[in-house]
C-alpha atoms as a PDB file:
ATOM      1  CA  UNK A   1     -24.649  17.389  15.433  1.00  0.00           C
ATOM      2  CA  UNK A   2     -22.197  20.151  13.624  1.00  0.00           C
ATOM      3  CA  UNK A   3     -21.685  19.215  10.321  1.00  0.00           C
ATOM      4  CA  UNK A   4     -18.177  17.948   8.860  1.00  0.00           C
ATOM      5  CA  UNK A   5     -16.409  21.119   6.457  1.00  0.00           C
ATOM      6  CA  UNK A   6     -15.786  19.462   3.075  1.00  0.00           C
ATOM      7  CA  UNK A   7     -11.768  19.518   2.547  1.00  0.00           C
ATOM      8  CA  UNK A   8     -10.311  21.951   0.143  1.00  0.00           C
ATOM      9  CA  UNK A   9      -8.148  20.569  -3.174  1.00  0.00           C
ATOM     10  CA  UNK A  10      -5.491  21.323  -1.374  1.00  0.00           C
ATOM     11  CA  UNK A  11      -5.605  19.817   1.952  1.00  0.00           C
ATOM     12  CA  UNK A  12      -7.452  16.739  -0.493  1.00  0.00           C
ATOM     13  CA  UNK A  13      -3.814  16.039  -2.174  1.00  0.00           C
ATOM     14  CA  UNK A  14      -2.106  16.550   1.418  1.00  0.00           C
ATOM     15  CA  UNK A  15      -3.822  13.848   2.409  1.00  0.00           C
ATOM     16  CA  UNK A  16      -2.938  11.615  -0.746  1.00  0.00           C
ATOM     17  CA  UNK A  17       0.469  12.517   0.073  1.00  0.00           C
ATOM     18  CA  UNK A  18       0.612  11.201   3.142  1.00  0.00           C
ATOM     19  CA  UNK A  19      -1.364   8.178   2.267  1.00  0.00           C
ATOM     20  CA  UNK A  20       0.865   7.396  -0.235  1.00  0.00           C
ATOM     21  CA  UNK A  21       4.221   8.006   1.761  1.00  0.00           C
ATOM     22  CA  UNK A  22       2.678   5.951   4.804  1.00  0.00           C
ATOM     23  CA  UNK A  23       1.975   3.157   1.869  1.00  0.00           C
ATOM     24  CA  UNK A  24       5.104   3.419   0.395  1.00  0.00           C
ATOM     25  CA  UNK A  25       7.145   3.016   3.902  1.00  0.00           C
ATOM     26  CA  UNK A  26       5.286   0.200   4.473  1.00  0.00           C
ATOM     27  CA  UNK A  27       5.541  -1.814   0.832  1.00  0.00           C
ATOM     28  CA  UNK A  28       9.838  -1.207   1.907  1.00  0.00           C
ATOM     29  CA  UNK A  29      10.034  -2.947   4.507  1.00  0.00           C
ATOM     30  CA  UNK A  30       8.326  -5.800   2.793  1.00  0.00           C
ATOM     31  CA  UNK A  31      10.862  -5.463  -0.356  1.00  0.00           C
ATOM     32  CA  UNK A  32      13.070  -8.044  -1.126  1.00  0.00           C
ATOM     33  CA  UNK A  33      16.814  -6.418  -0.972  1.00  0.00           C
ATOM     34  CA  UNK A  34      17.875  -8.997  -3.944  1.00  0.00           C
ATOM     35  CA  UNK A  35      15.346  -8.405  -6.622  1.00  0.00           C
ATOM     36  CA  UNK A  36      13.989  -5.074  -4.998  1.00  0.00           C
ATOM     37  CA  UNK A  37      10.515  -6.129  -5.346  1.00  0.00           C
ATOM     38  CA  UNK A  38       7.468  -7.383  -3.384  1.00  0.00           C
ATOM     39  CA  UNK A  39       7.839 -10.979  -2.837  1.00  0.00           C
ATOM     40  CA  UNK A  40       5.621 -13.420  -4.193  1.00  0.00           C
ATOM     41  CA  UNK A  41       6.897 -16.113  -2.176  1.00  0.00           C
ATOM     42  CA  UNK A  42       8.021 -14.449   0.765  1.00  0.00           C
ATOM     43  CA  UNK A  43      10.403 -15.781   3.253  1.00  0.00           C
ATOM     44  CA  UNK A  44      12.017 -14.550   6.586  1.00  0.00           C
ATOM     45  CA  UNK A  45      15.589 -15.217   6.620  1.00  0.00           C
ATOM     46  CA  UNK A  46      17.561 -15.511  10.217  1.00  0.00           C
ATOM     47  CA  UNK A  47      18.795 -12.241   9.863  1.00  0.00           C
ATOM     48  CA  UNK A  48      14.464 -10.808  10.108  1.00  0.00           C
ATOM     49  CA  UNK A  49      14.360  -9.508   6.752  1.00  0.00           C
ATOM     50  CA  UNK A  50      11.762 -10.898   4.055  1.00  0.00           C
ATOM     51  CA  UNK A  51      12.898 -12.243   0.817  1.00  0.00           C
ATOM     52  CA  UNK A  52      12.034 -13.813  -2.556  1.00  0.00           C
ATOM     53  CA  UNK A  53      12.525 -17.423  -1.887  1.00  0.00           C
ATOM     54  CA  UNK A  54      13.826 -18.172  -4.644  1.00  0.00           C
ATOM     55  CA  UNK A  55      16.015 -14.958  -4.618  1.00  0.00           C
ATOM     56  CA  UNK A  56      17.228 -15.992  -1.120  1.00  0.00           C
ATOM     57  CA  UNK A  57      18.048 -19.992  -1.787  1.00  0.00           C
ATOM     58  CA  UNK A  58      19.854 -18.753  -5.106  1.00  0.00           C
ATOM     59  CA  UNK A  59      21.776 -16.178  -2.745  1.00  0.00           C
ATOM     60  CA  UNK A  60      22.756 -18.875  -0.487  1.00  0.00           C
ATOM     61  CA  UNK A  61      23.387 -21.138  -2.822  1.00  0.00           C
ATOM     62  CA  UNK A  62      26.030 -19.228  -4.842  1.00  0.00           C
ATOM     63  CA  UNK A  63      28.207 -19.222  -1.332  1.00  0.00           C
ATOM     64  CA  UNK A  64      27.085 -16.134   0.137  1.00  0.00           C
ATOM     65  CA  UNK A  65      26.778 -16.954   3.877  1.00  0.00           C
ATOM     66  CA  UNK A  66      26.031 -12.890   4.833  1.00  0.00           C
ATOM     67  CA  UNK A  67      22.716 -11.623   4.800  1.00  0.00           C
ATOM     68  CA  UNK A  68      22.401  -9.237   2.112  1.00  0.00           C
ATOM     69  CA  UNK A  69      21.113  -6.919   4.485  1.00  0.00           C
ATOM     70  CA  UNK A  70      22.998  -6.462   7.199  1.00  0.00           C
ATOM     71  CA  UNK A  71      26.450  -8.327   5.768  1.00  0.00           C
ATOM     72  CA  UNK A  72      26.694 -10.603   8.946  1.00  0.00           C
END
């Protein structure tokens, strides 16, 4: 069985990059649009996106009735 080359520096922090980028896309679409954070007490609204619950019942309750994602 050939034997695996060991990656240079170089294509070592490539590979962070990417990791990091694919990480990153994924932790946004799990961000909460009102408090642009990660949700501890996530919530889907109607409109698909996750929220803050609490963010999301304040939002609502102030008399917003459009989705502070999509405005609809």
């Amino acid at each position: 069985m050939p034997r695996k080359r060991k990656a240079t520096a170089a294509e070592t922090e490539q590979n962070e990059k990417k990791f990091r980028s694919a990480l990153d896309d994924a932790a946004s679409e799990f961000m909460c649009s009102i408090t642009q954070a990660l949700p501890v007490d996530p919530v889907m609204a109607q409109d698909g996106h996750i929220y803050e619950r609490v963010a999301i019942e304040e939002w609502i309750a102030k008399g917003n009735g459009k989705s502070p994602m999509t405005g609809k």
